[in-house]
Protein backbone atom coordinates (compact mmCIF):
# COMPACT_ATOMS: atom_id res chain seq x y z
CA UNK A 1 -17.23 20.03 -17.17
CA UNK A 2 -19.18 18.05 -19.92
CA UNK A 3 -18.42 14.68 -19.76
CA UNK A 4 -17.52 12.71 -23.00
CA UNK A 5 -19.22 10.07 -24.40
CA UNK A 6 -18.39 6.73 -23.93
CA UNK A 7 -17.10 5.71 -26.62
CA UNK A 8 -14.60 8.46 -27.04
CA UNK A 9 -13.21 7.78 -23.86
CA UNK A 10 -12.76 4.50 -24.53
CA UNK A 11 -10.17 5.90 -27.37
CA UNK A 12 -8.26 7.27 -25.09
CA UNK A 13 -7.66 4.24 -22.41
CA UNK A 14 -6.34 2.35 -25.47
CA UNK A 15 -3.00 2.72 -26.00
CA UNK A 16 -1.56 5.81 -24.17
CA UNK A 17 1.93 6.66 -24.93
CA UNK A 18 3.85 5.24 -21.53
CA UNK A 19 0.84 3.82 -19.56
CA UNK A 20 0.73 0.24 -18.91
CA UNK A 21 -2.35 -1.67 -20.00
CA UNK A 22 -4.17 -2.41 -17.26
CA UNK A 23 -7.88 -4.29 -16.56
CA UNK A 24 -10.89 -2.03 -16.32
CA UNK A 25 -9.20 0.55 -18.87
CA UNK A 26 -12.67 0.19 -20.69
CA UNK A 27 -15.55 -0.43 -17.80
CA UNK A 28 -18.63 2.02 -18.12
CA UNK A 29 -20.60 3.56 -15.20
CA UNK A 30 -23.64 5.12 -14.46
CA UNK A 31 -24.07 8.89 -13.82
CA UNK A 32 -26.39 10.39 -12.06
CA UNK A 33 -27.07 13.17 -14.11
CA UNK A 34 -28.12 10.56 -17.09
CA UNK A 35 -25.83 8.39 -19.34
CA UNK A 36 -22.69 6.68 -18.94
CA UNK A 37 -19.05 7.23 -18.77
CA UNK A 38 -15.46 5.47 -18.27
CA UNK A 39 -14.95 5.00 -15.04
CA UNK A 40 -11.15 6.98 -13.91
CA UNK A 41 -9.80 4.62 -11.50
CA UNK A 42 -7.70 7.17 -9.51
CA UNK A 43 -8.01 5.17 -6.21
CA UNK A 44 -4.50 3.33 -6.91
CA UNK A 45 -2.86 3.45 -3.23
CA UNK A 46 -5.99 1.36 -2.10
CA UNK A 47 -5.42 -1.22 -4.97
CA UNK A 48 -4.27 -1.05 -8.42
CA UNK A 49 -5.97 -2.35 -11.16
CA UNK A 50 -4.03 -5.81 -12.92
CA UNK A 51 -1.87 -5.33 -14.92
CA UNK A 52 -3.36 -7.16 -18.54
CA UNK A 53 -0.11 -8.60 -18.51
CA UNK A 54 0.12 -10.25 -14.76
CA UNK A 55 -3.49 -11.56 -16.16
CA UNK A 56 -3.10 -12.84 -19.00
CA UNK A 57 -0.02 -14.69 -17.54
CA UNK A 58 -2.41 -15.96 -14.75
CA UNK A 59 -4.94 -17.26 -17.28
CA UNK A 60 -2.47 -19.36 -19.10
CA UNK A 61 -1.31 -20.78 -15.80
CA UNK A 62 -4.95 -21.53 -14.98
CA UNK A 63 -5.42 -25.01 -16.31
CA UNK A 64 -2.45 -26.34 -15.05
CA UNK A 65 -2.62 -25.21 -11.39
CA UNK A 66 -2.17 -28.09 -8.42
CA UNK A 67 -1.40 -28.34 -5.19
CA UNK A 68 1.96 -26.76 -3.98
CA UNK A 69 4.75 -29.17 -1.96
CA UNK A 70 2.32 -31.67 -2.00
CA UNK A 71 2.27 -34.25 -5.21
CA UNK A 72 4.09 -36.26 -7.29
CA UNK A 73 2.01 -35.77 -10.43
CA UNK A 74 2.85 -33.51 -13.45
CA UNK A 75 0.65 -30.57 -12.58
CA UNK A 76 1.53 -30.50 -8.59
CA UNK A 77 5.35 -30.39 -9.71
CA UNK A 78 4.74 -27.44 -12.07
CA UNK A 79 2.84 -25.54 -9.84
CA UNK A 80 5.80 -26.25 -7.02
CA UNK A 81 8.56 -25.13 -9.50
CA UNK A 82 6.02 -21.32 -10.45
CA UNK A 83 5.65 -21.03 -6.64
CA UNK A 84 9.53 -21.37 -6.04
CA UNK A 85 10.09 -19.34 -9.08
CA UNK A 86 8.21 -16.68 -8.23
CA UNK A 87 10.17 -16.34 -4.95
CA UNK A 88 13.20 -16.01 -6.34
CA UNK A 89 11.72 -13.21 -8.69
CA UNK A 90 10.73 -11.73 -5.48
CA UNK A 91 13.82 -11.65 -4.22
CA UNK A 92 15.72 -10.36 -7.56
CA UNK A 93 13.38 -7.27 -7.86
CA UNK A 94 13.59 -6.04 -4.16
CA UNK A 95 17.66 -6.84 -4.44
CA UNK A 96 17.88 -9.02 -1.56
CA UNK A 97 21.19 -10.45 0.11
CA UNK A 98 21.69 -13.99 -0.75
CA UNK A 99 20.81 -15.49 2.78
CA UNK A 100 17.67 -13.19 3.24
CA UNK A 101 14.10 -15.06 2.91
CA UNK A 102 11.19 -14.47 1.10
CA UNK A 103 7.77 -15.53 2.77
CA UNK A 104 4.83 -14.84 0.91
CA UNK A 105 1.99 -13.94 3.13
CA UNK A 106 -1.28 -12.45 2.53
CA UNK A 107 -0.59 -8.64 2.47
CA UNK A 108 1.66 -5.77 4.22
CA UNK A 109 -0.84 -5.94 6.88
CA UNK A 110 -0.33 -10.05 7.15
CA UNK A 111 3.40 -9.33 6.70
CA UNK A 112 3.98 -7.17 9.79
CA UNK A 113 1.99 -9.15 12.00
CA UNK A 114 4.37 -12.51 10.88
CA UNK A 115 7.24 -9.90 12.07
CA UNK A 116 5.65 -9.03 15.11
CA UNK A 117 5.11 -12.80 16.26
CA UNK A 118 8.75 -13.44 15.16
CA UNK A 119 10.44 -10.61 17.65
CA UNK A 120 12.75 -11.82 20.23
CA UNK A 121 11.65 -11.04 23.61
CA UNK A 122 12.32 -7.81 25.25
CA UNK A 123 12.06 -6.12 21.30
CA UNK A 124 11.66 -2.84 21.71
CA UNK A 125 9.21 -1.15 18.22
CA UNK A 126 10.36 1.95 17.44
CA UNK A 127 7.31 3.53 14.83
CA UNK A 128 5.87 7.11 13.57
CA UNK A 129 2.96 8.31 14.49
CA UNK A 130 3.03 8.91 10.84
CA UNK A 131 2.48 5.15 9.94
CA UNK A 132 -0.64 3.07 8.38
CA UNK A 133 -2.16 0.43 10.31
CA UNK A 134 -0.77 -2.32 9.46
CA UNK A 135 2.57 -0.88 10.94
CA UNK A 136 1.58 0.74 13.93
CA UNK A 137 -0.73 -1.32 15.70
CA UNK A 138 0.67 -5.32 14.75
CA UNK A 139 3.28 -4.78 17.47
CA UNK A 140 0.93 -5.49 20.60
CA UNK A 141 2.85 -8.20 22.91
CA UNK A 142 6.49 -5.49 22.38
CA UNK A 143 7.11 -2.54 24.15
CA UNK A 144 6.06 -0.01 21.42
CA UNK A 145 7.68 3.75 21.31
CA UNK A 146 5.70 6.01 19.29
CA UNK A 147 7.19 8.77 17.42
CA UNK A 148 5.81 12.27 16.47
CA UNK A 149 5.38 13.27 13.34
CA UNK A 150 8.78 15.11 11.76
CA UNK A 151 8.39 17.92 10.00
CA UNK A 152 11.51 17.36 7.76
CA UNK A 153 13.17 13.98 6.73
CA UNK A 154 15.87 15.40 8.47
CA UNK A 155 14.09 15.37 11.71
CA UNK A 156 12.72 12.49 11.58
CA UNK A 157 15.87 10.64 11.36
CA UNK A 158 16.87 12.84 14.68
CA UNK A 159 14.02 12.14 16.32
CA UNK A 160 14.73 8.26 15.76
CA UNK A 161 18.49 8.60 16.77
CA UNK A 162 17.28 10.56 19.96
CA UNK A 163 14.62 7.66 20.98
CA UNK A 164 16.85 4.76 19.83
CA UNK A 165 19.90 6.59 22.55
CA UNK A 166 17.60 6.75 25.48
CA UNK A 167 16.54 2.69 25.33
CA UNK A 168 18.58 -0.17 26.96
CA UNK A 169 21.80 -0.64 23.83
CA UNK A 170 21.61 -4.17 25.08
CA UNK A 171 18.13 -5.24 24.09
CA UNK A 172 16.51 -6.02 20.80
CA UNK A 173 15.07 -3.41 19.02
CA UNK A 174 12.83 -2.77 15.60
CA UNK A 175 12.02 0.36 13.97
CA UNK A 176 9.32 0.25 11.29
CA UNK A 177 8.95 2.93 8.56
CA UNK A 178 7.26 3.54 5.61
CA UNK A 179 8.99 4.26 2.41
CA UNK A 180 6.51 6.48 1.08
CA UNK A 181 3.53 8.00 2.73
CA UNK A 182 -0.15 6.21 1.67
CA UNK A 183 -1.94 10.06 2.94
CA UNK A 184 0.66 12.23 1.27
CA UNK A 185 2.66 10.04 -0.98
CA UNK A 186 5.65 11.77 0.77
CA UNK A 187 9.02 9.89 0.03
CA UNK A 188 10.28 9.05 3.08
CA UNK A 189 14.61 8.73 4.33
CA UNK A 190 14.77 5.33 4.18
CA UNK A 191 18.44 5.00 3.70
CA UNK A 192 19.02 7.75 6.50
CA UNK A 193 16.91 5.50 8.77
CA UNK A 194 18.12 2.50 8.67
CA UNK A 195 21.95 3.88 8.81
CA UNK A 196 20.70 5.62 12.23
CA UNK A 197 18.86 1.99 13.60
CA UNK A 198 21.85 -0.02 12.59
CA UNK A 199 23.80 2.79 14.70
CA UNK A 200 22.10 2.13 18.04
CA UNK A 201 22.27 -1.48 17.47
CA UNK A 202 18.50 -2.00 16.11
CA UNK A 203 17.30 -3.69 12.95
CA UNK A 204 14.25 -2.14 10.16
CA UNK A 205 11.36 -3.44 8.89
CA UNK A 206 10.37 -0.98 5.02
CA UNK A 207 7.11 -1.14 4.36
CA UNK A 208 7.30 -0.95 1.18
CA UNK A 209 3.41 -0.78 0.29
CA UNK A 210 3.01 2.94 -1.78
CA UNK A 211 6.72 2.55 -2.84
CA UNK A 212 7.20 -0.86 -4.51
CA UNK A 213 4.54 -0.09 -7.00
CA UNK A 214 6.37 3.63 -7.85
CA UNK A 215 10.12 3.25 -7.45
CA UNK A 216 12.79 0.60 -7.50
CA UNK A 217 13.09 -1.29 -3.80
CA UNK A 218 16.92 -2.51 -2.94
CA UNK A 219 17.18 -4.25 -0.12
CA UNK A 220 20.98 -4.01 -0.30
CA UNK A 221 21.03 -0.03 -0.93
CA UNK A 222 18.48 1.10 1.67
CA UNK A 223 20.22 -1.40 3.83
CA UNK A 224 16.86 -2.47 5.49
CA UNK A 225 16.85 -5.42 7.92
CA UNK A 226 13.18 -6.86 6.27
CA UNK A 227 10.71 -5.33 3.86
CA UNK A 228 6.98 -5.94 3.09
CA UNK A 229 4.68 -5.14 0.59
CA UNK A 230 1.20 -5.94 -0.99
CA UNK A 231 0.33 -7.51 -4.44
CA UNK A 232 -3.11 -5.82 -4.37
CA UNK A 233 -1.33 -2.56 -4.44
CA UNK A 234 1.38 -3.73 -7.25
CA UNK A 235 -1.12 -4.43 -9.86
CA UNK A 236 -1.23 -8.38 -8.92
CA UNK A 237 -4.97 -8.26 -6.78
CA UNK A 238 -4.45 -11.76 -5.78
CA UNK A 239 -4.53 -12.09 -2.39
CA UNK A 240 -0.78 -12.42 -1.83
CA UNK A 241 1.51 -10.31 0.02
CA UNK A 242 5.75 -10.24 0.63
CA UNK A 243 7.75 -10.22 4.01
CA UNK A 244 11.36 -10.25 2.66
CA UNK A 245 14.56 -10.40 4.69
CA UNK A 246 16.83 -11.34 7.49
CA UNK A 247 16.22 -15.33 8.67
CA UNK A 248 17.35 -15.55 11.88
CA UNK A 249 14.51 -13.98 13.88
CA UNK A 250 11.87 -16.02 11.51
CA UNK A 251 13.86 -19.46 11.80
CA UNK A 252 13.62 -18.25 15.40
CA UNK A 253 9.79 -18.08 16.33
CA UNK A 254 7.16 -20.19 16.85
CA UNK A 255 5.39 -21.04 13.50
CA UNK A 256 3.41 -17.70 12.37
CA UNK A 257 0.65 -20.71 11.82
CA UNK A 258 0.45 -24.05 13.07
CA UNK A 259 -0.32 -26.58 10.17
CA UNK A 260 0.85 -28.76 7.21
CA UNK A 261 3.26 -27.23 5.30
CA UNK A 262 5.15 -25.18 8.43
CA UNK A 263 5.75 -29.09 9.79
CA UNK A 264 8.40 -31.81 8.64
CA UNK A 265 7.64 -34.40 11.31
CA UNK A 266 4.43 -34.81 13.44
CA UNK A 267 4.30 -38.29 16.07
CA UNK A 268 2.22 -38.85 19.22
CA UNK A 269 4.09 -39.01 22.01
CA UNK A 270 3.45 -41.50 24.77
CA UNK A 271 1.50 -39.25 27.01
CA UNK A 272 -1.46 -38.65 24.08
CA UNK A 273 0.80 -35.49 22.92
CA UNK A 274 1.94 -34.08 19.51
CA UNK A 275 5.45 -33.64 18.98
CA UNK A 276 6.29 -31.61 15.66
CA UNK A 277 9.42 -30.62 14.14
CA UNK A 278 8.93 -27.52 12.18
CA UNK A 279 10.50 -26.21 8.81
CA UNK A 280 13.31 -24.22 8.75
CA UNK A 281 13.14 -21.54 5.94
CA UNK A 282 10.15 -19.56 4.37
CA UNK A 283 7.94 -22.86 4.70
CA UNK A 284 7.90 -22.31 8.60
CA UNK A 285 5.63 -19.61 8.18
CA UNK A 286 3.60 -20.96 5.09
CA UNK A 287 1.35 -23.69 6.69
CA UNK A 288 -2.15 -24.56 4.54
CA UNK A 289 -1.85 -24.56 0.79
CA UNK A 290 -0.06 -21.82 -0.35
CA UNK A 291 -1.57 -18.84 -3.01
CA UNK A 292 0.16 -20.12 -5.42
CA UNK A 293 -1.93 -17.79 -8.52
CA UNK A 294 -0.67 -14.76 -5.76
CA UNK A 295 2.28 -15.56 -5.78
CA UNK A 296 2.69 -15.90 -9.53
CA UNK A 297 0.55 -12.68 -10.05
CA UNK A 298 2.94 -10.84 -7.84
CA UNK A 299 5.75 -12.02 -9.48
CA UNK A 300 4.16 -11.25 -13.03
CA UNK A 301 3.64 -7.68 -12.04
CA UNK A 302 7.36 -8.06 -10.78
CA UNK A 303 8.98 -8.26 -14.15
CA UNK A 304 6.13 -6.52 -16.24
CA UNK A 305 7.52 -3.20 -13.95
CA UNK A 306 11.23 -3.97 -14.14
CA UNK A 307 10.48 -4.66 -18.25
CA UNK A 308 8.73 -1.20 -18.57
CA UNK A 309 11.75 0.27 -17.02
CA UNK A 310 11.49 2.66 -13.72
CA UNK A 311 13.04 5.93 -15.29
CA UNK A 312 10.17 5.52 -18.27
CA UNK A 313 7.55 4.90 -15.07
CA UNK A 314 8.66 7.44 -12.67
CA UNK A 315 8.89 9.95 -15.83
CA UNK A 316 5.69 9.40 -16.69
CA UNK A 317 4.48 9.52 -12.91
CA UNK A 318 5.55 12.51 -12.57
CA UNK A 319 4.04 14.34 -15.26
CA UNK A 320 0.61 12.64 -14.26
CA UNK A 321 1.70 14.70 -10.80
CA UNK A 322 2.25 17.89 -11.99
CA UNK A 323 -1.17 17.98 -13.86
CA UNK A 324 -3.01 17.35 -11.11
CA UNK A 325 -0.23 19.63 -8.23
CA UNK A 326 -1.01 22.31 -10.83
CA UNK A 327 -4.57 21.84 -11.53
CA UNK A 328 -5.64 22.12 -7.92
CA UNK A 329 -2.93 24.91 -7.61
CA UNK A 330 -5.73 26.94 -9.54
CA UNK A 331 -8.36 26.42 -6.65
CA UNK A 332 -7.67 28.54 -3.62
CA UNK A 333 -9.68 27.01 -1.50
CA UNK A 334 -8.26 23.49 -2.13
CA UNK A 335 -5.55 22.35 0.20
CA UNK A 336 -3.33 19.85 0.05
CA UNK A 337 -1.75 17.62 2.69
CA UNK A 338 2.14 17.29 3.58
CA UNK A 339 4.52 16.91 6.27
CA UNK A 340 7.62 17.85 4.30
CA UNK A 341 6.73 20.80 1.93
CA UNK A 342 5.49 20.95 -1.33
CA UNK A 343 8.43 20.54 -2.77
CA UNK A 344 9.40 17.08 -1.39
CA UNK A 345 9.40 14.32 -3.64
CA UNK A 346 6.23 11.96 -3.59
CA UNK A 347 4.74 9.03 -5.41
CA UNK A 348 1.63 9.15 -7.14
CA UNK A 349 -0.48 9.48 -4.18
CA UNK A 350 -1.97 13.15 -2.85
CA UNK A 351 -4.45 14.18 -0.39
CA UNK A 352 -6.53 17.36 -0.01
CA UNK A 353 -9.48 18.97 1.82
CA UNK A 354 -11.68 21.84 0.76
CA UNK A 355 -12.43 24.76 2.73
CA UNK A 356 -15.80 24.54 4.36
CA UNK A 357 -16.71 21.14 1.94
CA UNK A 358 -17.32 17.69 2.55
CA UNK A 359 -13.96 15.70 1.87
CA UNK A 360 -16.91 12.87 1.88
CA UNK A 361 -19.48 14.89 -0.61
CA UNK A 362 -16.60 15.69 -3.15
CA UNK A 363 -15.78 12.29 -3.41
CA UNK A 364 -19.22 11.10 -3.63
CA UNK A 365 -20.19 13.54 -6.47
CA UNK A 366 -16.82 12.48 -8.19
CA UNK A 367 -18.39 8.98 -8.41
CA UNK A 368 -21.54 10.11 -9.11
CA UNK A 369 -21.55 13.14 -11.72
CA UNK A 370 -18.17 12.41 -13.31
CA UNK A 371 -17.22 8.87 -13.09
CA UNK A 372 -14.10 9.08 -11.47
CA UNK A 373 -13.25 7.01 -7.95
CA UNK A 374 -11.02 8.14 -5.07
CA UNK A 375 -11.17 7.89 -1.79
CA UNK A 376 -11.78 10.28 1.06
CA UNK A 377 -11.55 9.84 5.19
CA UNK A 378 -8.39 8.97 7.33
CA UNK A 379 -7.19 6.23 4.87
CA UNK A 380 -6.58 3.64 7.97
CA UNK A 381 -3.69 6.37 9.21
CA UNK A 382 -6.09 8.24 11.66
CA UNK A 383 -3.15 10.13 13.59
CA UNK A 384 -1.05 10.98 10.08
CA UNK A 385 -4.29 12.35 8.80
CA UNK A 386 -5.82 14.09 12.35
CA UNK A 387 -2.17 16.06 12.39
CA UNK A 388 -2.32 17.23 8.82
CA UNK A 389 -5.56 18.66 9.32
CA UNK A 390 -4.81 20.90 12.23
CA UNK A 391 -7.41 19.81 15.12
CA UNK A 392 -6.97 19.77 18.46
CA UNK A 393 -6.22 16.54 20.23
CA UNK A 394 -10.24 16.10 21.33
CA UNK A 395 -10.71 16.16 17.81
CA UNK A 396 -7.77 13.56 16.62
CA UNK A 397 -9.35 11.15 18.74
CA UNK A 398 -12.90 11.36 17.75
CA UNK A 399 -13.58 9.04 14.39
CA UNK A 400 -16.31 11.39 13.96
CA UNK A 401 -18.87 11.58 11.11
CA UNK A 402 -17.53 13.28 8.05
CA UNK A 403 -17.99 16.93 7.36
CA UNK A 404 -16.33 19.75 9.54
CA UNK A 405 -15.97 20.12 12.78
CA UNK A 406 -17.81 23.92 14.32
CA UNK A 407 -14.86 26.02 13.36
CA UNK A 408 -15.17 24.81 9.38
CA UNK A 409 -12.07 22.66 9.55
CA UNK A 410 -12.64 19.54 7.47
CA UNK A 411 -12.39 16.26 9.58
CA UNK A 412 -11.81 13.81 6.78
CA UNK A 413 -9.83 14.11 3.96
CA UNK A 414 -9.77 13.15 -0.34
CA UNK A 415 -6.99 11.37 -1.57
CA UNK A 416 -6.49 10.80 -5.56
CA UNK A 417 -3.62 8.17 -6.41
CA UNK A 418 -2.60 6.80 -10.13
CA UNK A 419 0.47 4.75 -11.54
CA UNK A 420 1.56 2.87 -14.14
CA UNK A 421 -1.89 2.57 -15.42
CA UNK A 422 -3.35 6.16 -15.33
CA UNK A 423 -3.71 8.02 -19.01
CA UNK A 424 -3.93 11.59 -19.05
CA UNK A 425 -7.88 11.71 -19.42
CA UNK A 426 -8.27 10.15 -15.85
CA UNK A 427 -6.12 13.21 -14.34
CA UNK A 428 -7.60 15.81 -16.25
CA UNK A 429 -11.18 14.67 -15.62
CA UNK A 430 -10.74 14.68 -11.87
CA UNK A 431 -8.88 17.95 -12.17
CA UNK A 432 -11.59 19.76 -14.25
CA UNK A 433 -14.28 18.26 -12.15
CA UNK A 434 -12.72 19.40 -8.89
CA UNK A 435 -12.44 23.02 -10.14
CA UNK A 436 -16.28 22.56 -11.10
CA UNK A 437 -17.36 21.41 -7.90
CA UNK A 438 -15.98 23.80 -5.86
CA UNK A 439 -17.52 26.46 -7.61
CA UNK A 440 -20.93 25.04 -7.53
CA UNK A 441 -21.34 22.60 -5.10
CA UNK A 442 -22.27 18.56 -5.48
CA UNK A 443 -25.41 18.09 -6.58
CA UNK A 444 -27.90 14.43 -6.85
CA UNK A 445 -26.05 13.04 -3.23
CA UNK A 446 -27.83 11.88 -0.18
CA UNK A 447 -27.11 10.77 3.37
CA UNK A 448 -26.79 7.47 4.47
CA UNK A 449 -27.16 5.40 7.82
CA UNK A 450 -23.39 5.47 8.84
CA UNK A 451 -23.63 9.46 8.07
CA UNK A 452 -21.46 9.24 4.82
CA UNK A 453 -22.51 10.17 1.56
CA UNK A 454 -23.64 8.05 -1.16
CA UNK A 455 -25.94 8.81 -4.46
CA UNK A 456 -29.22 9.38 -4.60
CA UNK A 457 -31.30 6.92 -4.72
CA UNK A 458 -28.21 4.45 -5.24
């Protein structure tokens, strides 16, 4: 593939028919093979560029942030009233019930872990093998039932109804499911799910992380007991992260941290004690000074999505998907991940592995000979990713270096991801450049001390 200039490329991140304008659209970097290029951010499900808009409505907030909860004076009581604001954005774009809560935290991985703390004792945690990190392993001090991965949506909702029959009906219970797949982008039964937990008397935690940025996220609908997602991954990389839902199990639990803001009334007691009352509501589980620029971000990117409108997003989405679904149709010796079949509905998110190649030297010539990032190993779902490829359980629990294993099967995987901020170019360079790779190999890459690939001499 011969790369374009510059310049020209820079044409083409400016206003694309349907894309959203995001930050970075016009960043240069170097290539090996001499020059520069526009760098294809196609590494979305990690974390999605800002949106220009959730930026530029940061910057104008800039000079008149203060301190949240915490001051009489005119900035302090602006900055309370965005913070508040914002939640109640939160709360209108995931549809929540009108007693549910919205905590902001510091990302789906922060979010679970406030859940985890918060489960009544005895909770039983129902999860999929299937599952990222941060919702299979927060759940240490519960009694944790892992699932194996389904083959169909239909069996996985069978083999939750089979688990959830065979545990005590009269204990607490959680299941946790994604909504849509960060390996294979795979659109998970969410609905289905939750009608099956509420069934056998358990409640459901979404993690919403790969959909909220793709699809529309009703509480009320899906009929989901809590949900969480990240701002880093909704075009808002501020630090600031959602856990929105049912109150009773928060209001419930010790403070998720112990400190001002979570407290309403601290005294010594006689003995040379501390006696607190804590907050009821999302404060509880808000101590320090809140992120309130996250928070705003998040809610920014909020209502620059529901603006844009989801059946203009999701249209263009999938068109982005088909290029690339078709373009790597045209390599036989690319394959590409799923549980479901290819013909189950996915976000923007896909992973792949080539036969006898480096997962980790494709990515790294990518970078380095095109310009284009993605991402390639067990993107932090090690037993998701180990079952897709096919080894043997020895092999699913090694980390391993990447490459193959003896028998040529890859160990480590690529995944490309895009969204609302992806213009044609980006897909089309990564597809052209796979096809050209594959034929004749990476070239300009050397090792490194962890065994992964990097650039020459870089």
């Amino acid at each position: 593939m011969s790369v374009s200039t510059a310049a020209a490329e820079k044409t083409l991140c400016h206003d694309v028919p349907g894309a959203l304008p995001v930050l970075g659209r016009d960043v240069t970097v170097p290539l090996v093979t001499g020059g520069e290029t526009t760098y294809a951010a196609l590494d979305y499900a990690a974390s999605a560029p800002a949106l220009q808009r959730v930026w530029d409505d940061v910057a104008a907030y800039a000079p008149y942030y203060g301190s949240v909860h915490r001051g009489a004076g005119h900035l302090s009581q602006l900055s309370t009233g965005l913070f508040e604001n914002a939640r109640a954005t939160v709360a209108e774009f995931l549809d929540c019930r009108a007693d549910d809560q919205v905590v902001f935290t510091r990302s789906t991985t922060d979010s679970l872990n406030l859940l985890a703390r918060a489960l009544p004792d005895g909770c039983r945690v129902f999860v999929f093998e299937t599952e990222h990190h941060a919702a299979l392993l927060p759940w240490r001090d519960a009694q944790v039932t892992c699932l194996d991965a389904p083959c169909t949506p239909q069996q996985a909702v069978e083999t939750l109804e089979r688990a959830l029959a065979d545990r005590d009906p009269h204990g607490p219970a959680l299941v946790c499911v994604t909504g849509a797949s960060n390996v294979t982008g795979e659109l998970w039964p969410v609905r289905e799910l939750a009608a099956a937990a509420h069934a056998h008397g358990a409640r459901i935690v979404l993690d919403a992380a790969q959909l909220a940025p793709h699809l529309p996220v009703s509480v009320r609908d899906l009929d989901v007991d809590w949900v969480a997602f990240s701002g880093h991954k909704l075009y808002a990389p501020f630090g600031s992260g959602v856990l929105a839902g049912r109150a009773d199990w928060l209001s419930a639990a010790e403070p998720y941290l112990a400190g001002g803001g979570a407290s309403r009334a601290v005294a010594r007691r006689p003995d040379g004690g501390v006696e607190v009352e804590w907050h009821e509501g999302a404060a509880r589980h808000e101590a320090g000074s809140p992120n309130v620029i996250g928070a705003h971000a998040v809610a920014s990117a909020c209502k620059a999505l529901t603006e844009a409108g989801w059946d203009n997003l999701g249209a263009r989405e999938r068109h982005l998907l088909a290029k690339v679904r078709e373009g790597l149709a045209e390599v036989p010796e690319v394959k590409i991940l799923s549980l479901f079949g290819a013909d189950a509905p996915r976000v923007g998110v896909l992973s792949f592995v080539v036969e006898g190649r480096s997962s980790s030297d494709l990515a790294v010539a990518l970078s380095a000979e095109y310009g284009i990032g993605v991402r390639d190993g067990l993107f932090c779902a090690h037993p998701l990713v180990r079952t897709l490829l096919g080894g043997d359980r020895r092999a699913r629990r090694e980390c391993g270096a990447p490459g193959s294993a003896p028998d040529g099967t890859p160990l480590h995987a690529v995944r490309v991801s895009f969204g609302a901020g992806t213009p044609d170019e980006h897909v089309e360079r990564f597809v052209a450049a796979v096809k050209e790779l594959v034929g004749r190999g990476a070239r300009g890459t050397g090792g490194t001390d962890d065994g992964r690939r990097a650039p020459a001499g870089g």
